[in-house]
C-alpha atoms as a PDB file:
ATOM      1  CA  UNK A   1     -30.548  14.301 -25.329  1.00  0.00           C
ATOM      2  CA  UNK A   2     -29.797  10.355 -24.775  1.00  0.00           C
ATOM      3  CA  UNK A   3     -27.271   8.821 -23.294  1.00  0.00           C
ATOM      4  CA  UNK A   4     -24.003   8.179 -25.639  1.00  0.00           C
ATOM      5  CA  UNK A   5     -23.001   4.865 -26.014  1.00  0.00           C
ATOM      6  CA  UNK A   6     -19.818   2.875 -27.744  1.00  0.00           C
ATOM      7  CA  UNK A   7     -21.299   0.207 -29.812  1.00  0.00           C
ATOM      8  CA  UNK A   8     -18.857  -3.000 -30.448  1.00  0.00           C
ATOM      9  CA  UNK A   9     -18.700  -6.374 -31.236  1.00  0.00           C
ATOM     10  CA  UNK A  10     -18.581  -9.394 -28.526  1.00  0.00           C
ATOM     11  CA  UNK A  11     -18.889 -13.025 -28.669  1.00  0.00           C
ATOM     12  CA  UNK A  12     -21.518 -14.927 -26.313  1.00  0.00           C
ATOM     13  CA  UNK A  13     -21.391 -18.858 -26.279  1.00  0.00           C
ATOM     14  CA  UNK A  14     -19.112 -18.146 -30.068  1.00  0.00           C
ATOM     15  CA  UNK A  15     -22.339 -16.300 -31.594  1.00  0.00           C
ATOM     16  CA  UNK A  16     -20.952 -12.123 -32.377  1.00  0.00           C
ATOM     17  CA  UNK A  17     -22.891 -10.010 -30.433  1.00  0.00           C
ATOM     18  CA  UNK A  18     -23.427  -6.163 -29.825  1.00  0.00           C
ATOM     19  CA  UNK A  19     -22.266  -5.244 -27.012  1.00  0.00           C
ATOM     20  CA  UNK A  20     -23.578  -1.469 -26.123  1.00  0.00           C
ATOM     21  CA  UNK A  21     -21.503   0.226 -23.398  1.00  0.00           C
ATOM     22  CA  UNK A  22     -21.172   4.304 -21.627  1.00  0.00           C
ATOM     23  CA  UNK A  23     -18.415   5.604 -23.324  1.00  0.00           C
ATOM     24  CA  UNK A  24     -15.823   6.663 -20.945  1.00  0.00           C
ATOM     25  CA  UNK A  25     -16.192  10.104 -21.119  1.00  0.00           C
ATOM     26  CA  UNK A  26     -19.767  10.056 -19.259  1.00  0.00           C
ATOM     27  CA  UNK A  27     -17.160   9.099 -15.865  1.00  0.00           C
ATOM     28  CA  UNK A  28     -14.757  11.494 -16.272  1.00  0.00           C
ATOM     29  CA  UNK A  29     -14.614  14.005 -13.438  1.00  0.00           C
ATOM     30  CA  UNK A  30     -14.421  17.014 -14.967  1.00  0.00           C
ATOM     31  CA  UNK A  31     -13.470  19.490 -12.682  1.00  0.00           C
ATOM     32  CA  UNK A  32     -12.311  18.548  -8.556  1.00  0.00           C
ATOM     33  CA  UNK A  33     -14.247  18.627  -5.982  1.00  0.00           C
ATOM     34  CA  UNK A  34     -13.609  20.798  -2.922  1.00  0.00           C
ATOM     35  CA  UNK A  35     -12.368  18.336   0.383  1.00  0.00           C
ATOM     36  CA  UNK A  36     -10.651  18.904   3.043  1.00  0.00           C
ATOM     37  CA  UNK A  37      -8.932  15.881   4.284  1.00  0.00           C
ATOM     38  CA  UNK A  38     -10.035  15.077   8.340  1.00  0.00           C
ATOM     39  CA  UNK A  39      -6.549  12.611   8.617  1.00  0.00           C
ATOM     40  CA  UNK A  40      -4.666  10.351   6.993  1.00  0.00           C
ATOM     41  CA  UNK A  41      -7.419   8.894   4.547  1.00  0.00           C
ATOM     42  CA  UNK A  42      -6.290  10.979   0.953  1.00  0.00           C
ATOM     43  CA  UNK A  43      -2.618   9.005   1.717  1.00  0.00           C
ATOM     44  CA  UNK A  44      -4.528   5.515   2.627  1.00  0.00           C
ATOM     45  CA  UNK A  45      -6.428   5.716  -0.246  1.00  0.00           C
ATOM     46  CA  UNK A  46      -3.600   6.716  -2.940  1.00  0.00           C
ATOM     47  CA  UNK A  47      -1.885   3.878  -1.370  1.00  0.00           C
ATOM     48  CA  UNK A  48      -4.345   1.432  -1.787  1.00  0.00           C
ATOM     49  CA  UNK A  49      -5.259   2.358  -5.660  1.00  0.00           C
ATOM     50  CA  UNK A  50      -1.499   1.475  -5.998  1.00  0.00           C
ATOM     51  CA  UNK A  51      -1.637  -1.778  -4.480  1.00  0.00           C
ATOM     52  CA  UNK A  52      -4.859  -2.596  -6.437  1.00  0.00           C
ATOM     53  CA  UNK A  53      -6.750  -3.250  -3.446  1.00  0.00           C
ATOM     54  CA  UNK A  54     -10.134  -2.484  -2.843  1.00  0.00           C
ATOM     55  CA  UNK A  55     -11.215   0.230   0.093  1.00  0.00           C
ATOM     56  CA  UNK A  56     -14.371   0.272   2.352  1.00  0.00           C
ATOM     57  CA  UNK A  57     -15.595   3.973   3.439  1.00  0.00           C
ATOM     58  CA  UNK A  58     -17.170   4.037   6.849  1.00  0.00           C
ATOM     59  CA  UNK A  59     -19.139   7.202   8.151  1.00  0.00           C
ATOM     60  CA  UNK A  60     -21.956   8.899   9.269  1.00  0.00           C
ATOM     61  CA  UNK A  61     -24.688  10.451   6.974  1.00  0.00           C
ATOM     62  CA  UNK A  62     -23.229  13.951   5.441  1.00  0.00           C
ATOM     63  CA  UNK A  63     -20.004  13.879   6.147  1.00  0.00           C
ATOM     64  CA  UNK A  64     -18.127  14.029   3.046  1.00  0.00           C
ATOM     65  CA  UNK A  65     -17.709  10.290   1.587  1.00  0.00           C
ATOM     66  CA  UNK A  66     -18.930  10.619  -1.435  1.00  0.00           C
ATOM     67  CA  UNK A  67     -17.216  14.126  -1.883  1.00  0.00           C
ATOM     68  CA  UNK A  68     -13.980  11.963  -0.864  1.00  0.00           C
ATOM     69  CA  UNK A  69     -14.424   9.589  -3.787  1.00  0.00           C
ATOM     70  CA  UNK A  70     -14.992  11.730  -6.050  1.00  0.00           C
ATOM     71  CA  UNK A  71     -11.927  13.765  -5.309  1.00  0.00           C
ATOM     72  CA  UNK A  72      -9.845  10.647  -5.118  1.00  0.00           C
ATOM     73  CA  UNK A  73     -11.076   9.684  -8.591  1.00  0.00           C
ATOM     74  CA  UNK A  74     -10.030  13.041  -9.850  1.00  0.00           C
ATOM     75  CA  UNK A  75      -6.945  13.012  -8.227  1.00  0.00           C
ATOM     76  CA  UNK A  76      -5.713   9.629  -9.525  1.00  0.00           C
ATOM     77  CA  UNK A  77      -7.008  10.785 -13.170  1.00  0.00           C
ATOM     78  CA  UNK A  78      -9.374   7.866 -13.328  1.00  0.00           C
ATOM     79  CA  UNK A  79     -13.192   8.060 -14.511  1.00  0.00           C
ATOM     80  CA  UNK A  80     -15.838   7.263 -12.294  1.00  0.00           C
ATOM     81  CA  UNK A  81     -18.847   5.183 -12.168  1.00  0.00           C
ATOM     82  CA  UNK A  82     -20.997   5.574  -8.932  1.00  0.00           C
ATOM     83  CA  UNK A  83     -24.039   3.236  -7.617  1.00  0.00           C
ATOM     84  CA  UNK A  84     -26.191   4.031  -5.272  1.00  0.00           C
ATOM     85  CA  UNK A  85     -27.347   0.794  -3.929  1.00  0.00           C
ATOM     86  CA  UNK A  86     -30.938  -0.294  -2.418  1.00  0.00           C
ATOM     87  CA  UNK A  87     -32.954  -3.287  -1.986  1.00  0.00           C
ATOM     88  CA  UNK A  88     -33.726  -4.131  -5.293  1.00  0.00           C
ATOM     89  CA  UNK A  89     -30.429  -3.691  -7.028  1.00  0.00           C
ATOM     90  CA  UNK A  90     -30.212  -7.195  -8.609  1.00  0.00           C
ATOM     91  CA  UNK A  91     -26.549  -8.537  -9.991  1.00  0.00           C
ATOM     92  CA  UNK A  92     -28.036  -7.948 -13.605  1.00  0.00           C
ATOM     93  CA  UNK A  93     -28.272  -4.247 -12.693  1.00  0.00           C
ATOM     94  CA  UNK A  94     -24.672  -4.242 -12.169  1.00  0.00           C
ATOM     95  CA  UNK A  95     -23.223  -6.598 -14.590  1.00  0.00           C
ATOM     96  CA  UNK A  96     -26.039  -5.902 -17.500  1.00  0.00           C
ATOM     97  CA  UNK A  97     -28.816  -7.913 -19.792  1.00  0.00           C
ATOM     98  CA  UNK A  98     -29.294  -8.652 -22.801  1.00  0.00           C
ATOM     99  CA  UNK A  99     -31.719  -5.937 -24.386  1.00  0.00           C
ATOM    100  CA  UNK A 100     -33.948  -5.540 -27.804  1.00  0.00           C
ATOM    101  CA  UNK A 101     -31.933  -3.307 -30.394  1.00  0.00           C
ATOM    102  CA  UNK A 102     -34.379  -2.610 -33.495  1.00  0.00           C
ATOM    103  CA  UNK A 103     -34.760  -6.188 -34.686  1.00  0.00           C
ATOM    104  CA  UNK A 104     -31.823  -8.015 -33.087  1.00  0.00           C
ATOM    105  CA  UNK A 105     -30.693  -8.587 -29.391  1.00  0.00           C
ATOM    106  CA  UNK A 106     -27.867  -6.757 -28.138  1.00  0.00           C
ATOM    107  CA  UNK A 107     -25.968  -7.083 -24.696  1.00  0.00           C
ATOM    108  CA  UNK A 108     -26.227  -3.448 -23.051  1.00  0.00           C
ATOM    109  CA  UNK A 109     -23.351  -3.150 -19.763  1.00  0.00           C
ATOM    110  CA  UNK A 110     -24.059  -2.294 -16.163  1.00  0.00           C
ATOM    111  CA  UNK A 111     -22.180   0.114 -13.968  1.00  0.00           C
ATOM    112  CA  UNK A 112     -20.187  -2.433 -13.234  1.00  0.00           C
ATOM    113  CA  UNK A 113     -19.117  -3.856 -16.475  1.00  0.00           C
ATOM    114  CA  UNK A 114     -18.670  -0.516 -17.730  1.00  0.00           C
ATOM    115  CA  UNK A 115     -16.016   0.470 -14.807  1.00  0.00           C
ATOM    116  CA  UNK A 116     -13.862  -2.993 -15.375  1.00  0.00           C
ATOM    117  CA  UNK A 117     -13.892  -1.859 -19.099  1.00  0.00           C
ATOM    118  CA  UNK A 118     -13.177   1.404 -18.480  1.00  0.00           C
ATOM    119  CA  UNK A 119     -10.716   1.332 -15.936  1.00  0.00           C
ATOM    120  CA  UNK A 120     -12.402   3.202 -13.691  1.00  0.00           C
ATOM    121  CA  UNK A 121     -13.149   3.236  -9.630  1.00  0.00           C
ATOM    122  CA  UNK A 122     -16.465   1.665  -9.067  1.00  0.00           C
ATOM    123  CA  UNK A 123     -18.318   3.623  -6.051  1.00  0.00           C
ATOM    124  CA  UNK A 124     -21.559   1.357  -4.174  1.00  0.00           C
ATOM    125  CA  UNK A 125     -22.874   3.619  -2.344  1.00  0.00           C
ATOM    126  CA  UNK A 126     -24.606   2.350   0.703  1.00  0.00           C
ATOM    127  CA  UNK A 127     -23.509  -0.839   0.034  1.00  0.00           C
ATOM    128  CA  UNK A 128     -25.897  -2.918   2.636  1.00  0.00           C
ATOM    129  CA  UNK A 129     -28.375  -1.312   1.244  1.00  0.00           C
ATOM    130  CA  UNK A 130     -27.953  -4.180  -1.230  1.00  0.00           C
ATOM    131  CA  UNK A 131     -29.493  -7.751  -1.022  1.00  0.00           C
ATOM    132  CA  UNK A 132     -26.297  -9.588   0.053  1.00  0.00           C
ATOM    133  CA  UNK A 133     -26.624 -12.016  -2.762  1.00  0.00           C
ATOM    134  CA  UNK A 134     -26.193  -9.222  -4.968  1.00  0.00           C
ATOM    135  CA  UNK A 135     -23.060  -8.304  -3.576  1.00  0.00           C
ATOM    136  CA  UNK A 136     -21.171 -12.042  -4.590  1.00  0.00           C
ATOM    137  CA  UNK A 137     -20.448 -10.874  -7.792  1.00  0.00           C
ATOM    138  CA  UNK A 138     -17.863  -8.251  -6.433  1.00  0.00           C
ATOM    139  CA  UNK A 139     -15.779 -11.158  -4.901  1.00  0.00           C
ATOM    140  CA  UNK A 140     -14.063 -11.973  -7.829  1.00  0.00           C
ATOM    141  CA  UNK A 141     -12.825  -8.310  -8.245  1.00  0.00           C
ATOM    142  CA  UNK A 142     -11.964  -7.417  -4.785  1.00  0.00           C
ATOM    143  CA  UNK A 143      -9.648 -10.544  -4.737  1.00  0.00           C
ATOM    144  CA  UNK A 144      -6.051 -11.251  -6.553  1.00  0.00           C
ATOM    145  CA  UNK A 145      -8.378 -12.813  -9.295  1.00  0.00           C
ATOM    146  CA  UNK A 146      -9.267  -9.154 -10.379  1.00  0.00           C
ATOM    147  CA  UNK A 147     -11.822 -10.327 -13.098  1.00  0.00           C
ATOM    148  CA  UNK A 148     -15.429 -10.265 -13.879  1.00  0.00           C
ATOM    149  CA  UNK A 149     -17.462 -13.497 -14.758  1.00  0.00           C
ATOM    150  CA  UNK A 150     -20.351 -12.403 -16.897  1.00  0.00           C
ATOM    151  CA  UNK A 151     -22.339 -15.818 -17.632  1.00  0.00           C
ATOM    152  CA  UNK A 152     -24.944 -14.838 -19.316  1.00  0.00           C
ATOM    153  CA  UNK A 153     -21.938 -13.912 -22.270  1.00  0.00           C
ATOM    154  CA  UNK A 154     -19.661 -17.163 -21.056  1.00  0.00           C
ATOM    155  CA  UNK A 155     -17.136 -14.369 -20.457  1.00  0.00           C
ATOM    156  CA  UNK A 156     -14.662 -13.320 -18.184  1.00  0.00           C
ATOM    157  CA  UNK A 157     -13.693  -9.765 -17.923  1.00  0.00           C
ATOM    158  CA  UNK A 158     -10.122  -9.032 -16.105  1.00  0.00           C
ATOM    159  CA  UNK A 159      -9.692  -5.897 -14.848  1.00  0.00           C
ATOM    160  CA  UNK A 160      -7.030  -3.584 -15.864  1.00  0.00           C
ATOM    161  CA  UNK A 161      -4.679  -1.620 -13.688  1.00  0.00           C
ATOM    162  CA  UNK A 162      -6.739   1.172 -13.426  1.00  0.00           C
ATOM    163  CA  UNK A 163     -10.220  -0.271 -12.336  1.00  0.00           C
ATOM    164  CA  UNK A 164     -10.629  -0.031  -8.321  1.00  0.00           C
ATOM    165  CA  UNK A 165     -13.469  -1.024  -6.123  1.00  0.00           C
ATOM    166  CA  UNK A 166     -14.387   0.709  -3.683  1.00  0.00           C
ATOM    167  CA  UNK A 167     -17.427   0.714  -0.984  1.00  0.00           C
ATOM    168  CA  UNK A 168     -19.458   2.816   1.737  1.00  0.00           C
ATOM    169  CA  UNK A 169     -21.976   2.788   4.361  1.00  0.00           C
ATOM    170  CA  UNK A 170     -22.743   4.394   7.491  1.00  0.00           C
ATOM    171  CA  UNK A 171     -22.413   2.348  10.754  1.00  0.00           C
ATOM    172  CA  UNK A 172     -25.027   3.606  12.088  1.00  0.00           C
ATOM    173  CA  UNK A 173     -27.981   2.044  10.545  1.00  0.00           C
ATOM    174  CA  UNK A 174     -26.029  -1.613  10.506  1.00  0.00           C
ATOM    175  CA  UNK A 175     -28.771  -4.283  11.697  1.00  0.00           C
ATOM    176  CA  UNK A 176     -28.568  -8.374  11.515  1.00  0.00           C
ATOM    177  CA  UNK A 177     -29.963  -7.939   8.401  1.00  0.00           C
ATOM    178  CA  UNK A 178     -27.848  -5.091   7.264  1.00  0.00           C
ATOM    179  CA  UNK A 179     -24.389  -5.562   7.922  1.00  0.00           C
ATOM    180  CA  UNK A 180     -21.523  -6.647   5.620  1.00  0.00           C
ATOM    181  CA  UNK A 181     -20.338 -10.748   5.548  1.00  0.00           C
ATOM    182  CA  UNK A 182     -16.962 -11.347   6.812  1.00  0.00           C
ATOM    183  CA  UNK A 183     -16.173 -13.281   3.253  1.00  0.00           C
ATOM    184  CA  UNK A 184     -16.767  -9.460   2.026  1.00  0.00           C
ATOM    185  CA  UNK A 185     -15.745  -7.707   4.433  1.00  0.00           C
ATOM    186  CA  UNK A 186     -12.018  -8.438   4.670  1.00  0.00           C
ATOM    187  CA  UNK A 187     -11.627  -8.322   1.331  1.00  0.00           C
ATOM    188  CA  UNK A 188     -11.378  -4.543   1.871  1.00  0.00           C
ATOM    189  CA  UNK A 189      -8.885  -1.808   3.241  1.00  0.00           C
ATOM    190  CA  UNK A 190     -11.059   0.251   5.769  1.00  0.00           C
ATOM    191  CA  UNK A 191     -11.048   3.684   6.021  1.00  0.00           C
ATOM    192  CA  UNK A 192     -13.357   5.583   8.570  1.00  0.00           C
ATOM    193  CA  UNK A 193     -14.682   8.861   7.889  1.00  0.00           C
ATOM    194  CA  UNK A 194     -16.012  11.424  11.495  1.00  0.00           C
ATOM    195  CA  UNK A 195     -17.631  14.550  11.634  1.00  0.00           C
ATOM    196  CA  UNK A 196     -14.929  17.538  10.697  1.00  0.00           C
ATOM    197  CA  UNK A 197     -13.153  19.253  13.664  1.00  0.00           C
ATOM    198  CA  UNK A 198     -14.838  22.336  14.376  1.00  0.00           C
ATOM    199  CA  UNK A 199     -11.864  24.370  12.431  1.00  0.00           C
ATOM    200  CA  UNK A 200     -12.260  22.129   9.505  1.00  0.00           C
ATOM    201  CA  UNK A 201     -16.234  22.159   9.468  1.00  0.00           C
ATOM    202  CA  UNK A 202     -16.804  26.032   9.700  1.00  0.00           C
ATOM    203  CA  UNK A 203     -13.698  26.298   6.855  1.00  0.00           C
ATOM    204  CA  UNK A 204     -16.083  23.774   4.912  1.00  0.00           C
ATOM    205  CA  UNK A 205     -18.884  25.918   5.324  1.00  0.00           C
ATOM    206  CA  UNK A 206     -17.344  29.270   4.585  1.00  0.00           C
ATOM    207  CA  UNK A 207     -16.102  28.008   0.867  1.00  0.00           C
ATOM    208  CA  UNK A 208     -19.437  25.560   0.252  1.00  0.00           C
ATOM    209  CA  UNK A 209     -22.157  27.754   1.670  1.00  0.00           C
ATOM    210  CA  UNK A 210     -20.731  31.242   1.086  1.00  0.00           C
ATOM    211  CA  UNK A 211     -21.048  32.332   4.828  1.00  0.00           C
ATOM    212  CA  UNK A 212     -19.088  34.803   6.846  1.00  0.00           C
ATOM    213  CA  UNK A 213     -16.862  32.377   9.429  1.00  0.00           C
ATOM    214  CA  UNK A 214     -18.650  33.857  12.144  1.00  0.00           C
ATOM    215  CA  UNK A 215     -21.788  32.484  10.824  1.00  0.00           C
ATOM    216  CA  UNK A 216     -20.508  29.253  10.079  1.00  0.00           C
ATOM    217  CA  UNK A 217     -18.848  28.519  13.529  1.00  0.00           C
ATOM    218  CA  UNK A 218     -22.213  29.353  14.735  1.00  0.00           C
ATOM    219  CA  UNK A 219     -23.171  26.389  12.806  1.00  0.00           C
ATOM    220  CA  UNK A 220     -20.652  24.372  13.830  1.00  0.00           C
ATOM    221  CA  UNK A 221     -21.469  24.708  17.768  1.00  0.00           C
ATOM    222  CA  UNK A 222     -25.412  24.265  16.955  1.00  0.00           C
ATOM    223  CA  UNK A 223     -24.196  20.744  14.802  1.00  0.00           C
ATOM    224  CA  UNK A 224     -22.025  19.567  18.030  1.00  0.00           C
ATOM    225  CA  UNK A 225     -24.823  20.091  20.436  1.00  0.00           C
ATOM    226  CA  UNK A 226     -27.466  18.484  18.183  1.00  0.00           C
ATOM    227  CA  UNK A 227     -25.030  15.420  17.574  1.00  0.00           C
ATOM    228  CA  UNK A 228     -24.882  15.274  21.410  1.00  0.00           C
ATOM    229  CA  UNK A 229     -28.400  14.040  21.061  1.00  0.00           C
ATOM    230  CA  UNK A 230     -27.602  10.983  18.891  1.00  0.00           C
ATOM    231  CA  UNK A 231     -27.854   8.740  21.844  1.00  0.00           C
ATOM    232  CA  UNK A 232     -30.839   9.942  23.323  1.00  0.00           C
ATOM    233  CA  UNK A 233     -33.619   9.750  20.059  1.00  0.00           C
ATOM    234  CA  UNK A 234     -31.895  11.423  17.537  1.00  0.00           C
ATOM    235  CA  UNK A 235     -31.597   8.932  14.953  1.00  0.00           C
ATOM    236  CA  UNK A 236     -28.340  10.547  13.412  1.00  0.00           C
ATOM    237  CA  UNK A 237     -26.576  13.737  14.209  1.00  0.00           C
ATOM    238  CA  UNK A 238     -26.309  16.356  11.410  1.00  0.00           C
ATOM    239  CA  UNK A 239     -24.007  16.088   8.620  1.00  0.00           C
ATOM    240  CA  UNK A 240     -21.689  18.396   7.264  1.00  0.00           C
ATOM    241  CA  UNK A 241     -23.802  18.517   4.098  1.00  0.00           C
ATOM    242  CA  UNK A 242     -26.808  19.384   6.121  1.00  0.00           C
ATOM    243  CA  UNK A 243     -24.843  22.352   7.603  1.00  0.00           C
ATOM    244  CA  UNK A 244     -24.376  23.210   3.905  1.00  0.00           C
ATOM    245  CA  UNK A 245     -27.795  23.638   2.733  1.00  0.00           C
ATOM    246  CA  UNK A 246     -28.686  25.511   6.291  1.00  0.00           C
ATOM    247  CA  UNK A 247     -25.714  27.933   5.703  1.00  0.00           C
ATOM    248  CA  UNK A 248     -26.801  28.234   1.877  1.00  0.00           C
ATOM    249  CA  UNK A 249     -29.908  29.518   3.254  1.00  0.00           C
ATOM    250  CA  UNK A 250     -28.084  31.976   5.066  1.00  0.00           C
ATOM    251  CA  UNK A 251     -26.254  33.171   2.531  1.00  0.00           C
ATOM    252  CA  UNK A 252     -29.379  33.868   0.459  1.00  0.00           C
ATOM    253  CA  UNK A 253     -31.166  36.411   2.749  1.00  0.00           C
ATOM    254  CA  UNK A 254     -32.889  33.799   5.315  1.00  0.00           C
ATOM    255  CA  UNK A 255     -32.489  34.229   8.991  1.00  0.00           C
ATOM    256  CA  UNK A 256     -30.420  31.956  10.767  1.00  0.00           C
ATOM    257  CA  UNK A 257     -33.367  30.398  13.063  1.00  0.00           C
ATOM    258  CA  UNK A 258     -35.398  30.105  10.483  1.00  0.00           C
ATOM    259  CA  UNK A 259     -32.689  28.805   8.279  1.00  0.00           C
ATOM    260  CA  UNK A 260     -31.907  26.235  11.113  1.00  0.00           C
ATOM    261  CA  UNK A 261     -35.542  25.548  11.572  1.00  0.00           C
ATOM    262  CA  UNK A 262     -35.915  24.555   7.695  1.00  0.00           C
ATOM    263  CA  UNK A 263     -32.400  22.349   7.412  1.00  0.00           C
ATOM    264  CA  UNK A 264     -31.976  21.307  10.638  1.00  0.00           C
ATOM    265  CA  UNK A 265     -35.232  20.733  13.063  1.00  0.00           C
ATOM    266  CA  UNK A 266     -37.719  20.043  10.826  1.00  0.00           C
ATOM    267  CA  UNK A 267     -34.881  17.481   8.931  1.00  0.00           C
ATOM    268  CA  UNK A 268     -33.674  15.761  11.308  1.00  0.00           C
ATOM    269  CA  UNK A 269     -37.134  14.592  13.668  1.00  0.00           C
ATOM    270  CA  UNK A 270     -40.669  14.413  12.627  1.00  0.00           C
ATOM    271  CA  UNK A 271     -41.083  14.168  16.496  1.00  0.00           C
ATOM    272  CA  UNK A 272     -42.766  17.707  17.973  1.00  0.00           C
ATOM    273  CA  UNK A 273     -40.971  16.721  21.564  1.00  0.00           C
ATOM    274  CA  UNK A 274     -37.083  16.193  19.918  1.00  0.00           C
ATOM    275  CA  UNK A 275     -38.177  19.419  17.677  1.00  0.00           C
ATOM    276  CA  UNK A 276     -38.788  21.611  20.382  1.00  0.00           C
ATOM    277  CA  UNK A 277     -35.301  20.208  22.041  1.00  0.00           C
ATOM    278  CA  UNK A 278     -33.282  21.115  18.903  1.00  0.00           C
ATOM    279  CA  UNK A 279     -35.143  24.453  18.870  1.00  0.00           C
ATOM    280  CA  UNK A 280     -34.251  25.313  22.238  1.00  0.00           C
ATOM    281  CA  UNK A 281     -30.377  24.288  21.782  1.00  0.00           C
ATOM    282  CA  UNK A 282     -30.280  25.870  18.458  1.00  0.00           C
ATOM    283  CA  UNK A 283     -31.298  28.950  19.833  1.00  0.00           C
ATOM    284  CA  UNK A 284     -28.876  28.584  23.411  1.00  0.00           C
ATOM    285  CA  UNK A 285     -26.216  29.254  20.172  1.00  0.00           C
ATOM    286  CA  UNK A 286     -27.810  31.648  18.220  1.00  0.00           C
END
């Protein structure tokens, strides 16, 4: 089945054009996510949606910050439209292009488009994974202006009182060449996401990957030792969501070593030497 769409009428340079669109019901979250908040960020968030001001996620790999959004969206009762950015995301990806309908030209909306339309929160995922020139086009939405210049239409979009911005990436993997400009980056209210507390974690794991708690604070210990190793060639620590699919293995009938071998070691390293470290210090737990 194709995607629906809400067909109107728009005006480019004074010419009527069709202007083809998601309809909102593609961004409603349906039913809410399970989250456990790790401090004050469900309260900095609401706050911010209120003020209309744009928020900035900040965490490691896997631990919850696109679950956050997502529960934030369906908290505050507002659709939402998620990108997940890379290299080649161009500002036509998120605004739109014009686009062959049958026999006449029609303008067809981005994500981003679509979510000042609609109302809705706007989620970049990853957001320096973007080419920074890409990323201009938010400016005008993530300041008092609150509106969308779409030139290729010689339109202005202002967005309503529902639409927020918001933005993520994970410190971790910030370069020279990936890192946010100041011109964006205090544009934003920052919220930083860590790894669970231990009591949070394994009560993560016992609803998400149907483990006893035993099992999952087993987990838990095995995911603070590995993280210990972040610092000394582990490129990134395990996330929460990793500890997921390793206790969702669990769950099924797999052993826990091999279960950890399969999510864990063989995930997180290609290198044999850091492998047989996270064997040994899986198995110290086990």
């Amino acid at each position: 089945m194709g995607l629906r769409v809400a067909v109107s009428r728009g005006v480019a340079y004074g010419r009527a054009v069709r202007v083809i669109t998601p309809p909102v019901e593609e961004f409603v979250v349906t039913r809410e996510p399970f989250y456990v908040p790790q401090g004050d960020e469900v309260e900095v968030f609401s706050h911010a949606a209120g003020a209309r001001l744009p928020v900035l996620i900040k965490g490691p790999t896997g631990v919850g910050k696109t679950r956050f959004v997502t529960a934030m969206a369906h908290r505050l009762g507002r659709p939402l439209v998620t990108v997940a950015c890379h290299e080649d995301l161009s500002a036509s990806d998120l605004v739109g292009r014009f686009l062959l309908d049958g026999e006449e030209t029609a303008w067809v909306d981005g994500p981003l488009t679509a979510a000042v339309r609609h109302g809705a929160v706007l989620y970049l995922d990853e957001v320096v994974e973007a080419r920074k020139d890409t990323l201009v086009v938010i400016h005008p939405l993530s300041d008092d202006r609150r509106m969308l210049p779409i030139d290729r239409l010689g339109a202005v979009l202002h967005a309503p009182p529902g639409f927020l911005l918001v933005m993520s990436y994970n410190p971790g993997y910030q370069s020279v060449l990936k890192d946010l400009k100041p011109s964006t980056r205090q544009r934003f209210v920052a919220i930083d996401l860590g790894y669970p507390d231990p009591a949070v974690e394994a009560q993560v794991l016992v609803t998400e990957a149907g483990v006893d708690f035993v099992t999952a604070q087993r987990l838990v210990r095995i995911a603070g030792n590995l993280r210990n190793l972040a610092d000394r060639g582990l490129e990134d620590g395990p996330g929460t969501r990793t500890l997921v699919h390793a206790g969702r293995l669990i769950a099924s009938g797999l052993s826990v070593h091999a279960a950890c071998e399969a999510a864990l070691v063989r995930t997180l390293t290609d290198s044999h030497d850091l492998q047989d470290t996270l064997r040994a210090l899986v198995h110290d737990v086990v």
